[in-house]
N, C-alpha and C. Protein backbone atom coordinates (compact mmCIF):
# COMPACT_ATOMS: atom_id res chain seq x y z
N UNK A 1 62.12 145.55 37.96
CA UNK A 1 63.45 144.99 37.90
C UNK A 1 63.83 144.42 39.26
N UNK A 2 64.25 143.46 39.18
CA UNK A 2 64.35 142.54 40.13
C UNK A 2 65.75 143.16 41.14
N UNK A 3 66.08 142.72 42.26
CA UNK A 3 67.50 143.45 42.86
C UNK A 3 68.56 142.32 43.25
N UNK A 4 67.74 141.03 42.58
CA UNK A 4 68.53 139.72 43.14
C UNK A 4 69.15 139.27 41.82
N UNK A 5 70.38 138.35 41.67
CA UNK A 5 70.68 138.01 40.97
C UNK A 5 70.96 136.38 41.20
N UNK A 6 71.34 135.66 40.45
CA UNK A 6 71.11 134.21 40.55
C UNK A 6 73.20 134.00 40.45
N UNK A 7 73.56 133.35 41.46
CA UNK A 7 74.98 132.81 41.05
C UNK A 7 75.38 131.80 41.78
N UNK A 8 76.38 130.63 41.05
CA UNK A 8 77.02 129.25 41.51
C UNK A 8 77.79 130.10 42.55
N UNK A 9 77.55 129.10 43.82
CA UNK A 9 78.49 129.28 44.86
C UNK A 9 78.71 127.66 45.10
N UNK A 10 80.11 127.31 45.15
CA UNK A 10 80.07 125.60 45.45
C UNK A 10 79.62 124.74 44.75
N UNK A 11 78.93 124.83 43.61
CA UNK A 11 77.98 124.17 42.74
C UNK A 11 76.03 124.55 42.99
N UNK A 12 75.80 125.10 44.12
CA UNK A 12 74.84 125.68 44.14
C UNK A 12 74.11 126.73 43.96
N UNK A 13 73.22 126.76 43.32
CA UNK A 13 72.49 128.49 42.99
C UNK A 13 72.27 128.92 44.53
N UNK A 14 72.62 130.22 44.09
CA UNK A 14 72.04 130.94 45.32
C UNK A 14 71.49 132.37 44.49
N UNK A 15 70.87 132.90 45.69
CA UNK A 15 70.57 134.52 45.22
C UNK A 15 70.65 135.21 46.16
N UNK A 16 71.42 136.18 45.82
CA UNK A 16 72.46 137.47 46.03
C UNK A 16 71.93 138.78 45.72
N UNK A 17 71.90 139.78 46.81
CA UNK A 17 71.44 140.79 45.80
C UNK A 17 72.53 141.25 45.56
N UNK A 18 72.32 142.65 43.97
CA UNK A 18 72.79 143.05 43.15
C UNK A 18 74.14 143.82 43.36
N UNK A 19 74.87 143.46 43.15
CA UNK A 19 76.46 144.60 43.72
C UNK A 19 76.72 143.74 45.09
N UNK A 20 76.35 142.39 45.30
CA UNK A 20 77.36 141.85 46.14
C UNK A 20 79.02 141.35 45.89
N UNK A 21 79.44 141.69 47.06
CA UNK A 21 81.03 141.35 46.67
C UNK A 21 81.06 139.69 47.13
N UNK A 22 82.26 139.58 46.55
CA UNK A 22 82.95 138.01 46.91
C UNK A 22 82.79 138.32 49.12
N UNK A 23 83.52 138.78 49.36
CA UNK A 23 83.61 139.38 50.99
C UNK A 23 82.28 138.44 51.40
N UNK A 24 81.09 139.37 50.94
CA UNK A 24 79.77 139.19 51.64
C UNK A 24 79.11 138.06 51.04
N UNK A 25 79.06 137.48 50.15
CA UNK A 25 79.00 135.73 50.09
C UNK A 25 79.92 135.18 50.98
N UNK A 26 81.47 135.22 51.14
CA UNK A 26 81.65 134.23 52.26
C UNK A 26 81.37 134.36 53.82
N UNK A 27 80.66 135.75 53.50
CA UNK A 27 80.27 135.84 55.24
C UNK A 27 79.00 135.47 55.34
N UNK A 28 77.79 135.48 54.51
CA UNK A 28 76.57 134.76 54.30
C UNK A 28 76.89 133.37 54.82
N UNK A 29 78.09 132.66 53.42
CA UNK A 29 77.91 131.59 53.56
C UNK A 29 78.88 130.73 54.98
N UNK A 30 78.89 131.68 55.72
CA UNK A 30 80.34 131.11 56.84
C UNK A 30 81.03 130.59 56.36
N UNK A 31 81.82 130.59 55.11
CA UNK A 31 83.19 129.85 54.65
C UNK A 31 84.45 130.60 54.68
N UNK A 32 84.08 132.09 55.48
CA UNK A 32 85.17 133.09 55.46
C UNK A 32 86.17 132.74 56.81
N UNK A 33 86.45 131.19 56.48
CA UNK A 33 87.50 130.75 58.02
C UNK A 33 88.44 129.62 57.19
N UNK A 34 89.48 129.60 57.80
CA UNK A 34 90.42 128.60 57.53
C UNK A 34 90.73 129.00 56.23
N UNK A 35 92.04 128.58 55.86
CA UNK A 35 92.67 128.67 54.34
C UNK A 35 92.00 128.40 52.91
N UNK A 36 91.81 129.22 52.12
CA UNK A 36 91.37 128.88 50.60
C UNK A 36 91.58 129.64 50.32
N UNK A 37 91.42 129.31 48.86
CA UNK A 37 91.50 130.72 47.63
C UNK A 37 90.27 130.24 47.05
N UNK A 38 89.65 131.24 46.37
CA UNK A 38 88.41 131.64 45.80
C UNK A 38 88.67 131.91 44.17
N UNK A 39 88.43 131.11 43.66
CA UNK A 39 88.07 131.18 42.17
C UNK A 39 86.53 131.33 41.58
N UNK A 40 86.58 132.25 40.56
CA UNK A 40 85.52 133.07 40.05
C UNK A 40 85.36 132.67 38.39
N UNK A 41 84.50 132.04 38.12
CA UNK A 41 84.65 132.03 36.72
C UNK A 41 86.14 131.40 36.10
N UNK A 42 86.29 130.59 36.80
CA UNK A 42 87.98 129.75 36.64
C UNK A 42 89.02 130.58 36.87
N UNK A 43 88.94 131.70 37.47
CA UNK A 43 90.19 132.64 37.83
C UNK A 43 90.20 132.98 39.23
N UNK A 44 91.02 132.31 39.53
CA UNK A 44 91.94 133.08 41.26
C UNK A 44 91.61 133.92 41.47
N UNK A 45 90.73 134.87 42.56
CA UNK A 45 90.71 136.08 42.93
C UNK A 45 91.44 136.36 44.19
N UNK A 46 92.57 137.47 44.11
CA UNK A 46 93.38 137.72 45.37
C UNK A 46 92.49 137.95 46.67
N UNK A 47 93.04 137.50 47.57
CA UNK A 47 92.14 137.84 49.02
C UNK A 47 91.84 139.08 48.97
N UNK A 48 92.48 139.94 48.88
CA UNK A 48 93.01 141.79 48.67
C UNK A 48 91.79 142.39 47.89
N UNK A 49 91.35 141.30 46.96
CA UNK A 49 90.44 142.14 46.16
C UNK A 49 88.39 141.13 46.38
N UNK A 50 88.45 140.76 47.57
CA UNK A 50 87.45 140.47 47.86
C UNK A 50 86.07 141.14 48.14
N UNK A 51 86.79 142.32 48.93
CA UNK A 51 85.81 143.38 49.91
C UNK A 51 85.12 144.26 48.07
N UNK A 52 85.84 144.37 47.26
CA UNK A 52 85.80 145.41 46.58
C UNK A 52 85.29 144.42 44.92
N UNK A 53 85.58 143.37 44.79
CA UNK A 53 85.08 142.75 43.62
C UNK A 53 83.22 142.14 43.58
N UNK A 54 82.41 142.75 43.05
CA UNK A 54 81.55 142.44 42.97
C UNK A 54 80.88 141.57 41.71
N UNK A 55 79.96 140.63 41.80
CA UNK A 55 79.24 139.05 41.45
C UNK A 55 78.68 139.55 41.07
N UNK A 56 78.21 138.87 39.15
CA UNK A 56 77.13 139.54 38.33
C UNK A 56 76.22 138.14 38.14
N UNK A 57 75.40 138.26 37.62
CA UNK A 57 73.99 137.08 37.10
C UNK A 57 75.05 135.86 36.60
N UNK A 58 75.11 134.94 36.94
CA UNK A 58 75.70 133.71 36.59
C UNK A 58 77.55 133.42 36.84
N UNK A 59 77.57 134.28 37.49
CA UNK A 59 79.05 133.89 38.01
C UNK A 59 79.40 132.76 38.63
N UNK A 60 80.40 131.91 38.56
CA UNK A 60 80.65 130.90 39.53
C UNK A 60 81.64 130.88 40.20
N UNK A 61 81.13 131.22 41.68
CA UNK A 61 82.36 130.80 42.33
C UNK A 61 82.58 129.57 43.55
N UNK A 62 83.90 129.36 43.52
CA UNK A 62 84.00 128.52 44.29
C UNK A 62 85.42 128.74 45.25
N UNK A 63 85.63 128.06 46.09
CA UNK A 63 86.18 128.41 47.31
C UNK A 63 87.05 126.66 47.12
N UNK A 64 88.28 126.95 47.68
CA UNK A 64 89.33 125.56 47.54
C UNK A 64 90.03 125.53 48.73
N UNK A 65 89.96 124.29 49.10
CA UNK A 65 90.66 124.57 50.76
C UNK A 65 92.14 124.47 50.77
N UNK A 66 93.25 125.44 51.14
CA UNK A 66 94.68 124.80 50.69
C UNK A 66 94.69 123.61 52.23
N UNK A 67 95.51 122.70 51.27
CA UNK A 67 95.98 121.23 51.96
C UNK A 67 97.32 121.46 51.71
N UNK A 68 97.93 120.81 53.11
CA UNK A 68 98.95 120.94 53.21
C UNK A 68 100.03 119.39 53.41
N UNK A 69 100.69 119.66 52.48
CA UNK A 69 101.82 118.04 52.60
C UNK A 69 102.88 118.19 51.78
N UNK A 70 103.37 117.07 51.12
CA UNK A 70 104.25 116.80 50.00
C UNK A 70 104.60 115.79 49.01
């Protein structure tokens, strides 16, 4: 049994091992700077629940930069 799992980050596969959180993908991927919210499978995940939400085989997430204007 394998310990890696396969998941969309940005539109790209990556592999992750098993019981990684959201947290430790954006620190892999250095995107844990400047403003965004992180959506998972089309749902918002609170910053709050990053360290502690963990990525299964085909999850997608993606990261949105907030822009600011009017």
């Amino acid at each position: 049994m394998s310990d890696m799992i396969k998941i969309i980050v940005n539109g790209s596969e990556v592999l992750v091992l098993f019981d990684t959180s959201i947290e430790r993908v954006l620190q892999q991927g250095e995107m844990a700077v400047g403003r965004f919210i992180v959506v998972v499978n089309g749902g918002v995940v609170p910053k709050s629940l990053y360290e502690n939400t963990t990525l299964n085989q085909g999850d997608v997430l993606d990261t949105i930069a907030a822009i600011s204007g009017g």
